[in-house]
N, C-alpha and C. Protein backbone atom coordinates (compact mmCIF):
# COMPACT_ATOMS: atom_id res chain seq x y z
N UNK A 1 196.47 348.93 148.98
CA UNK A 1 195.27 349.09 148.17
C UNK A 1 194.76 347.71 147.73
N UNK A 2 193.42 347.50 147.97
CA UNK A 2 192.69 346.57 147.47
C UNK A 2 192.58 346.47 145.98
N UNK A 3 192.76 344.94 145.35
CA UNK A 3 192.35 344.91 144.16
C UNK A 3 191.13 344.87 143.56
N UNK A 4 190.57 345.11 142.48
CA UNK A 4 189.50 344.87 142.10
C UNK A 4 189.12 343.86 142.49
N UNK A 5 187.47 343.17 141.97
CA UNK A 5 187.25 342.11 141.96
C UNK A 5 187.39 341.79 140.81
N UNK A 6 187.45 342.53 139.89
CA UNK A 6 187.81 342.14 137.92
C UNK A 6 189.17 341.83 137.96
N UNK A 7 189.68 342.38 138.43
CA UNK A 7 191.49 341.94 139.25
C UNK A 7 191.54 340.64 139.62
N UNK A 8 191.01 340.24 140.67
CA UNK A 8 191.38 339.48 141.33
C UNK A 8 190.62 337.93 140.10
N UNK A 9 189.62 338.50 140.03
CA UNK A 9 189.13 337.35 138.72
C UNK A 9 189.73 336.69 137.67
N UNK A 10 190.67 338.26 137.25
CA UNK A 10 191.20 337.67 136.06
C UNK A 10 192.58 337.34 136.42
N UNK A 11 193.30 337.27 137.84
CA UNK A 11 194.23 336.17 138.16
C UNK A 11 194.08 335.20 138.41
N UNK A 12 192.51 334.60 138.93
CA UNK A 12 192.17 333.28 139.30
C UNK A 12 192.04 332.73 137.39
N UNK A 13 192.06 333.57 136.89
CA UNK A 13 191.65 332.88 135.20
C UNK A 13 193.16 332.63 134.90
N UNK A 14 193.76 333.12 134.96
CA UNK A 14 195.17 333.28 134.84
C UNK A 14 195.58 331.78 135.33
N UNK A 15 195.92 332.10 136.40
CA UNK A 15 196.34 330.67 137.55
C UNK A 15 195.45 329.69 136.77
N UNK A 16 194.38 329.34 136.56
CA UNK A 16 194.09 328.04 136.13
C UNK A 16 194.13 327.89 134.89
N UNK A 17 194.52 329.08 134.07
CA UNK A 17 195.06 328.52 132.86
C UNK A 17 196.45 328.30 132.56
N UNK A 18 197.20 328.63 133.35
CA UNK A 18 198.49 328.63 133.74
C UNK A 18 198.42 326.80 134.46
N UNK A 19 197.47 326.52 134.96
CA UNK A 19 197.26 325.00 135.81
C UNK A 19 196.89 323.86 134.90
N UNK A 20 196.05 324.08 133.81
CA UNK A 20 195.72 323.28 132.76
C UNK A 20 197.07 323.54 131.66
N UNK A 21 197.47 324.06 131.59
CA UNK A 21 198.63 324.47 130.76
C UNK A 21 199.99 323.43 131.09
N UNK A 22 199.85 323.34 133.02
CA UNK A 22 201.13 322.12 133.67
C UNK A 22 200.81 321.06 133.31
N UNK A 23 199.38 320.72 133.55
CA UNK A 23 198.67 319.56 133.74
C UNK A 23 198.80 319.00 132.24
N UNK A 24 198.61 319.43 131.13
CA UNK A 24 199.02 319.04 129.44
C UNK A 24 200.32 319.08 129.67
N UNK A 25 201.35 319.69 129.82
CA UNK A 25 202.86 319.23 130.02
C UNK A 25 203.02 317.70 130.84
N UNK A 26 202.11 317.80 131.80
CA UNK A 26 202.20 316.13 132.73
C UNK A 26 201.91 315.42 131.76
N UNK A 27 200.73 315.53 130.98
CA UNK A 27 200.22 314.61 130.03
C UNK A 27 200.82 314.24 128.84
N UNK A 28 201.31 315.28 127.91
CA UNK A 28 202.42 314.49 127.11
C UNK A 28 203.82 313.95 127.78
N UNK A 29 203.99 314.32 128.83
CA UNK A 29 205.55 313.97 129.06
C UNK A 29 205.34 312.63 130.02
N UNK A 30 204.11 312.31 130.11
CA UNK A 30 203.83 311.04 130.87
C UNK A 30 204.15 311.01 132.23
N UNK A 31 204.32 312.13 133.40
CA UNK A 31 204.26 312.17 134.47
C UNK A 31 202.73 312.42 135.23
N UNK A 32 202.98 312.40 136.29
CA UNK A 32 201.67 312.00 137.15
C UNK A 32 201.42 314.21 138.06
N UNK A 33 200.25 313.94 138.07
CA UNK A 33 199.52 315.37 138.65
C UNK A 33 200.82 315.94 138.97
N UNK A 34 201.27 317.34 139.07
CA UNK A 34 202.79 317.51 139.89
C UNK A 34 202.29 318.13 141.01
N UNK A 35 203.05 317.91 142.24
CA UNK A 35 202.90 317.74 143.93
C UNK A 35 202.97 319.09 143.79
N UNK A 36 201.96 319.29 144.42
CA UNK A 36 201.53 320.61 145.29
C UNK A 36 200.19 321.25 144.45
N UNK A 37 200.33 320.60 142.91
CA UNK A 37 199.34 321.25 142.09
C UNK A 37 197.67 321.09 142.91
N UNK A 38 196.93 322.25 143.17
CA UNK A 38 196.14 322.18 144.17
C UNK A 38 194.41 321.18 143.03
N UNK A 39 194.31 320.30 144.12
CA UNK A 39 192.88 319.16 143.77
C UNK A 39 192.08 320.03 144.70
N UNK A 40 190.76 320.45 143.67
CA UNK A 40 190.01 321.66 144.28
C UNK A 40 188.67 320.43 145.02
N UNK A 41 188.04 321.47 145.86
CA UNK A 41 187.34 320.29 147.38
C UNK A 41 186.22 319.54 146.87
N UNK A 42 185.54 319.71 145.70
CA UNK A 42 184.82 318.61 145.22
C UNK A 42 185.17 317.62 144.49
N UNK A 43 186.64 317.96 144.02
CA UNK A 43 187.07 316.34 143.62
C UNK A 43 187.07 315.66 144.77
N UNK A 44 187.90 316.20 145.79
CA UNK A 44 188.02 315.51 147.22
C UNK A 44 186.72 315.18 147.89
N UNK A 45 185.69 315.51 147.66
CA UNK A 45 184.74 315.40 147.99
C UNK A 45 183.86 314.04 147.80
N UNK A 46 183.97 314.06 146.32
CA UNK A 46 183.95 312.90 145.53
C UNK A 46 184.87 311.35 145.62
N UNK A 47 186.07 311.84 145.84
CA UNK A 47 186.63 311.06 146.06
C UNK A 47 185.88 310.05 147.75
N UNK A 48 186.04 311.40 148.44
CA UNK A 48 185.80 310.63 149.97
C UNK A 48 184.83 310.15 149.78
N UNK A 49 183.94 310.29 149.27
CA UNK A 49 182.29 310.14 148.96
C UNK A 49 182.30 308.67 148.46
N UNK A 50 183.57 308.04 147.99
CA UNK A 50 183.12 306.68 147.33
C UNK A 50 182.98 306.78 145.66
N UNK A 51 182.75 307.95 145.36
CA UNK A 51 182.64 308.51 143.70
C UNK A 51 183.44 309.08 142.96
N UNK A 52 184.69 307.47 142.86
CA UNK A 52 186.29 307.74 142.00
C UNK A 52 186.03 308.10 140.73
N UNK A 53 184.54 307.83 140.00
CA UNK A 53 184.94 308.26 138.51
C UNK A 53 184.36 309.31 138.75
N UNK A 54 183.48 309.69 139.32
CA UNK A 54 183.07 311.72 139.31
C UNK A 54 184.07 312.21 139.87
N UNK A 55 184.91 312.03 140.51
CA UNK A 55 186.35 312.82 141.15
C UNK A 55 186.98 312.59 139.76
N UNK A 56 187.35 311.75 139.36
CA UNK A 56 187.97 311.79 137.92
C UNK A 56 187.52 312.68 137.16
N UNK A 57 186.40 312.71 136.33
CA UNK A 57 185.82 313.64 135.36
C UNK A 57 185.86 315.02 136.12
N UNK A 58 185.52 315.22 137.47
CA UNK A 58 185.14 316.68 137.73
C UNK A 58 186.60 317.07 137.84
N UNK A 59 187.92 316.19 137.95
CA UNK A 59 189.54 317.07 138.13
C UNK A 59 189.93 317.28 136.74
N UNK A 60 189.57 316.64 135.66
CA UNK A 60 190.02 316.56 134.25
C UNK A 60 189.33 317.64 133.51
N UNK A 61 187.94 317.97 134.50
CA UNK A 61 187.34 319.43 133.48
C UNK A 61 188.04 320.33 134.32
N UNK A 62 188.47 320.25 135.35
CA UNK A 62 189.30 321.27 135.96
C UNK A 62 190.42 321.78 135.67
N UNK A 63 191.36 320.41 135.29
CA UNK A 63 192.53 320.77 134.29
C UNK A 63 192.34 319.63 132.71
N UNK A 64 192.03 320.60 131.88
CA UNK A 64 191.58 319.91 130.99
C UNK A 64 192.37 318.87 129.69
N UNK A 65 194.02 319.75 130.12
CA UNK A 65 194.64 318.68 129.40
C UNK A 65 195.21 317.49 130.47
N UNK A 66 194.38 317.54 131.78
CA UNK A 66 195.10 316.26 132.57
C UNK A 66 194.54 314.63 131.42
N UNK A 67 195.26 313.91 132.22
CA UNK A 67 195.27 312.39 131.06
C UNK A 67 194.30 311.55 132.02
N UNK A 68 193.69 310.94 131.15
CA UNK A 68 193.01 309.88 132.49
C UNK A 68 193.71 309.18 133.10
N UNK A 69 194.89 308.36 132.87
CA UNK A 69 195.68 308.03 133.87
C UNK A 69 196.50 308.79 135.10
N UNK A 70 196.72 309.97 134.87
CA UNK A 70 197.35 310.72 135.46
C UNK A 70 195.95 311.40 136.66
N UNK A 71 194.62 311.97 135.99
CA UNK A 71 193.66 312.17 137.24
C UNK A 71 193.19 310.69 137.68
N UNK A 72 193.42 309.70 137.49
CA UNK A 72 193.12 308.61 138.07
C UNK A 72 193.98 308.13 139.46
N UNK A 73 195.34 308.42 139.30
CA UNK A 73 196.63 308.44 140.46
C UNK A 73 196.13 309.55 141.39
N UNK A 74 196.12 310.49 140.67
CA UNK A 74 195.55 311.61 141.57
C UNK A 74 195.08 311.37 142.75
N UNK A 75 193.56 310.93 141.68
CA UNK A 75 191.83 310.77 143.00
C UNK A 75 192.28 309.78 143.55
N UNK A 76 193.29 308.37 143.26
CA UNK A 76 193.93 307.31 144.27
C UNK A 76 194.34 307.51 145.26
N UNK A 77 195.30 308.71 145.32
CA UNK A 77 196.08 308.93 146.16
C UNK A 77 195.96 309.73 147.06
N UNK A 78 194.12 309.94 146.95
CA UNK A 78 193.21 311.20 147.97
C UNK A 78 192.48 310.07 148.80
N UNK A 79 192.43 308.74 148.21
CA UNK A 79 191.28 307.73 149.25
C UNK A 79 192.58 306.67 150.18
């Protein structure tokens, strides 16, 4: 059986608050993005594009307790 789409919505709300939730654990504990945590395609976009500080700002509203040093390694480590 297929899930809703109110289903399936409110696990994608889930998952990324569950993702901003890791991303503030990286940030006080002073570690960097954690590997595998998924960089959605317009940061990457940005990044390839030449536009490291809009890849910055657009991954940090994405996960909102990321640190600027920590989405800065990030978008580095995409160019």
């Amino acid at each position: 059986m297929w899930a809703s789409s109110a289903k399936v919505a409110a696990l994608e709300h889930r998952v990324r608050v569950l993702e901003a939730q890791l991303a503030e654990l990286a940030r006080v504990t002073g570690t960097e993005l954690p590997a595998g945590l998924p960089v959605p395609d317009q940061v990457r976009a940005l990044a390839a594009g030449g536009k490291p500080i809009q890849a910055i700002k657009a991954l940090r509203e994405h996960y909102p307790g990321l640190g600027l040093a920590e989405a800065k390694a990030a978008v580095d480590n995409l160019r």
